[in-house]
Protein backbone atom coordinates (compact mmCIF):
# COMPACT_ATOMS: atom_id res chain seq x y z
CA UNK A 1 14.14 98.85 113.49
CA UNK A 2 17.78 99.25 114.13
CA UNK A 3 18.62 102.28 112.05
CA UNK A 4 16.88 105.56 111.00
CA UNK A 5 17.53 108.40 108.41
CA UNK A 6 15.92 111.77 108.99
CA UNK A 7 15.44 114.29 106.40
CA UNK A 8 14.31 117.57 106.04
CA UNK A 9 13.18 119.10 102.88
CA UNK A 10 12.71 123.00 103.43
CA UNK A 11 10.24 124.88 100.59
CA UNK A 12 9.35 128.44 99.94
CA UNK A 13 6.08 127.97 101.67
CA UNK A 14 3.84 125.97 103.51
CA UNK A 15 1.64 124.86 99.71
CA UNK A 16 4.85 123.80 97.71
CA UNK A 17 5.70 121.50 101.04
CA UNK A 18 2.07 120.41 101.24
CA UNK A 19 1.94 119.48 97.74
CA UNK A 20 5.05 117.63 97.77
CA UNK A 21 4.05 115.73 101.29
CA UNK A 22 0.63 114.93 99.58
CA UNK A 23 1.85 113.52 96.69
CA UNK A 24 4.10 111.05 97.91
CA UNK A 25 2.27 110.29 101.40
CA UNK A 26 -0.28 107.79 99.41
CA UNK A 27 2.90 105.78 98.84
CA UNK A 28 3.73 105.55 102.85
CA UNK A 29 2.28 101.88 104.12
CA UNK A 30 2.37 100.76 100.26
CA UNK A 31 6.29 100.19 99.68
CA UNK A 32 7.03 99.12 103.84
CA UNK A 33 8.86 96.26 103.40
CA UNK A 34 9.88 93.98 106.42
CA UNK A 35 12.93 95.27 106.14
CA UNK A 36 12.04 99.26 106.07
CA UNK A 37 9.57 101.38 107.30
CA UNK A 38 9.09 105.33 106.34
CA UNK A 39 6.69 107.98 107.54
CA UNK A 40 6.09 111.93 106.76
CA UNK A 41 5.51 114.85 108.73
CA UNK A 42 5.28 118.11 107.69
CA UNK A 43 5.14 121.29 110.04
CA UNK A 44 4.90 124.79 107.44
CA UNK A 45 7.27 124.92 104.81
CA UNK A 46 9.09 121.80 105.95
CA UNK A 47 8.93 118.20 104.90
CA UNK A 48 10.78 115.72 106.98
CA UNK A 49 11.03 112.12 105.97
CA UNK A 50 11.82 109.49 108.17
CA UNK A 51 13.08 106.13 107.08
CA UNK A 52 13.55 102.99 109.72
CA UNK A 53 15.73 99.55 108.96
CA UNK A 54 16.14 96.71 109.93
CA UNK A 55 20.16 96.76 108.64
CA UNK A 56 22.66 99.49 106.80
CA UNK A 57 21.20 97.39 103.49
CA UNK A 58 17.77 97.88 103.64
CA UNK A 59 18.51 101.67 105.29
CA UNK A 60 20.91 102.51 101.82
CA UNK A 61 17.39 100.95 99.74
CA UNK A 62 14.69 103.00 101.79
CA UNK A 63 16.56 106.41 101.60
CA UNK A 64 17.33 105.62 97.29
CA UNK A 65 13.46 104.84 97.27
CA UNK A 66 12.13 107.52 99.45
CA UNK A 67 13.98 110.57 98.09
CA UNK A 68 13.80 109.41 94.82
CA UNK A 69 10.09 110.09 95.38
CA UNK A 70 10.79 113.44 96.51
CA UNK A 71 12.32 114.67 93.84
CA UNK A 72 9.59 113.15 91.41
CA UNK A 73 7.01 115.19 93.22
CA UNK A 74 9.23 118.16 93.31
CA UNK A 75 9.43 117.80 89.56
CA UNK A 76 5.64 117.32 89.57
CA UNK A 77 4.69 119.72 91.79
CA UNK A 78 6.88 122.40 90.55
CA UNK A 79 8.09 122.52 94.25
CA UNK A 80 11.47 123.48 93.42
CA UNK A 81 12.91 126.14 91.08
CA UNK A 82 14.42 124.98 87.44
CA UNK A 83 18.44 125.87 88.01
């Protein structure tokens, strides 16, 4: 893959990141296309997201997809704080 995004999502704690990280890592191998690739790592209380492509087009489409996810399991998890 030509191109790769790199985020970090920082939590309170090391079980609002773990929930977060489990609940969208059953969706890692599932949505790969051949165009995009993304994998999860999580070390304490942060959650970093990686997303590969094949082109700036299928980069844009991972990163949409992939934090989009996120944020769903933020909501879910009640990861992050109502503002």
């Amino acid at each position: 893959m030509d191109h790769e995004a790199v985020f970090e999502c920082e939590y309170a704690d090391a079980e609002r990141a773990r929930r977060v990280e489990r609940s969208v890592a059953v969706e890692v191998g599932d949505i790969d296309g051949d165009r995009t690739t993304a994998s999860l790592d999580r070390e304490g209380a942060t959650l970093t997201v990686t997303v590969a492509a094949a082109d700036l087009v299928a980069l844009r489409a991972g990163c949409n997809t992939w934090l989009s996810l996120v944020a769903v399991a933020e909501d879910c998890a009640g990861a992050v704080a109502p503002e």
